[in-house]
Protein backbone atom coordinates (compact mmCIF):
# COMPACT_ATOMS: atom_id res chain seq x y z
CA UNK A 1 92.87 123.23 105.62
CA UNK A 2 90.78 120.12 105.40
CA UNK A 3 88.36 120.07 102.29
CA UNK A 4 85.26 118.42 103.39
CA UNK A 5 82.05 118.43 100.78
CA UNK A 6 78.67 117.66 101.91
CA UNK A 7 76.15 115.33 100.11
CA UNK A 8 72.91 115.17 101.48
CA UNK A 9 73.25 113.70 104.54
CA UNK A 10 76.98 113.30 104.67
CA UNK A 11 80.28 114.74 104.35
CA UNK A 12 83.27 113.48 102.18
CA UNK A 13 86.64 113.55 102.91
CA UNK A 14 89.44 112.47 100.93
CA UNK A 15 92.14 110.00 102.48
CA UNK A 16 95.50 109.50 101.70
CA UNK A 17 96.97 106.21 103.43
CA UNK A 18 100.28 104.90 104.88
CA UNK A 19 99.77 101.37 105.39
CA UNK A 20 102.32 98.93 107.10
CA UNK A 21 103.13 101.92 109.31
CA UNK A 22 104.49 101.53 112.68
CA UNK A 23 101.25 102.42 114.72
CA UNK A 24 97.96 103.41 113.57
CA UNK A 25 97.23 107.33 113.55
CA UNK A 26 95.94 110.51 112.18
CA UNK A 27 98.71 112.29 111.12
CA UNK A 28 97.66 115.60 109.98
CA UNK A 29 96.62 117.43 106.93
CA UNK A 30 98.27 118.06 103.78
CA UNK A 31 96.98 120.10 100.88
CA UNK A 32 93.42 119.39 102.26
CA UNK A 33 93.87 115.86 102.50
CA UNK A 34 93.66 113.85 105.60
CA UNK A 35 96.39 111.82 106.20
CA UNK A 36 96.08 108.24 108.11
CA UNK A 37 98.69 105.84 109.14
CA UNK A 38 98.03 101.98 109.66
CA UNK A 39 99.67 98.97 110.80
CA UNK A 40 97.64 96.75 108.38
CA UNK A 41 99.03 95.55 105.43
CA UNK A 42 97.39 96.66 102.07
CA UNK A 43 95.87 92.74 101.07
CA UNK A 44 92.95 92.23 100.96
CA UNK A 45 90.94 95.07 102.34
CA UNK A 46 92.90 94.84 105.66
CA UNK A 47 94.28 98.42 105.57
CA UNK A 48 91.14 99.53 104.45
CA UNK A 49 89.14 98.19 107.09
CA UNK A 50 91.89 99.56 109.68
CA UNK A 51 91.57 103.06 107.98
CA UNK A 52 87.60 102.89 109.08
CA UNK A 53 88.00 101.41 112.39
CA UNK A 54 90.74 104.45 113.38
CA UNK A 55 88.50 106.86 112.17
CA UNK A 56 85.33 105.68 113.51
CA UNK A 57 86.76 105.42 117.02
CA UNK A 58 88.49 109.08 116.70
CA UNK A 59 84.58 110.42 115.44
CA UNK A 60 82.78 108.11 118.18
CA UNK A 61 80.94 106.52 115.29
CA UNK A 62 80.06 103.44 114.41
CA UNK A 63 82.54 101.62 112.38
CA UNK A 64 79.11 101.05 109.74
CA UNK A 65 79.00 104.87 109.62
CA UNK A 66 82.26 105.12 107.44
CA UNK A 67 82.02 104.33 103.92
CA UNK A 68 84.86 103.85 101.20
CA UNK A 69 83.21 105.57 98.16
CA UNK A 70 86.37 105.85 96.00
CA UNK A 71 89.80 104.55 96.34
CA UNK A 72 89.64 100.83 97.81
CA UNK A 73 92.19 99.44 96.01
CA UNK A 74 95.44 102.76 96.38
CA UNK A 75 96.01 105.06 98.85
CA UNK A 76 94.07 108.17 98.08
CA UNK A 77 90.15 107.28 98.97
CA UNK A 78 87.35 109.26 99.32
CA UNK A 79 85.49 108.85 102.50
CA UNK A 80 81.84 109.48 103.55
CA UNK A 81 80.87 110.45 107.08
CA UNK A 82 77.71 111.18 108.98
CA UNK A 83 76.98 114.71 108.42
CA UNK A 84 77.04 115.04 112.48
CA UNK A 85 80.71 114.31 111.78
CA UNK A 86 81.94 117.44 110.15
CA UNK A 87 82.68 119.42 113.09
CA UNK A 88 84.60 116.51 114.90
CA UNK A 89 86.49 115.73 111.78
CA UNK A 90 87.77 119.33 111.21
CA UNK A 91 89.27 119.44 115.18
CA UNK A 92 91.18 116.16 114.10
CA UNK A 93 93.58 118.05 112.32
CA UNK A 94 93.95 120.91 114.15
């Protein structure tokens, strides 16, 4: 199950990524991780800013609305969503 934490206004979500994959996707959940595949390479915030751009369009949000809080420069991140996000975010993975 997906471990999402609100903070105020938002939720947090931790990420673990697959850059240099072979097409960009959400592939599943893993010991309440979300797990994220991208065809960006991981230089210079390229995979990073493919990781918010996937999710943003799978959440209908704004690609603004996603913040990196932890995690820019490896794999596992922490994430911060709208709080109006939770709900979508949980049916991702299920």
């Amino acid at each position: 199950m997906l471990v999402l934490r609100r903070a105020r206004s938002r939720v947090t979500v931790r990420v673990r990524v697959t850059p240099r994959a072979a097409r960009d996707a959400i592939a599943g959940e893993r010991e309440g991780t979300l797990l994220v595949r991208v065809t960006a390479p991981p230089v210079e915030g390229k995979a990073n800013h493919a990781v918010a751009a996937l999710l943003a369009r799978a959440l209908d949000l704004a690609p603004g609305e996603v913040r990196i809080e932890r995690g820019s420069g490896g794999r596992t991140k922490l994430l911060s969503l709208p709080a109006s996000a939770e709900v979508r975010l949980a049916r991702l993975v299920k």
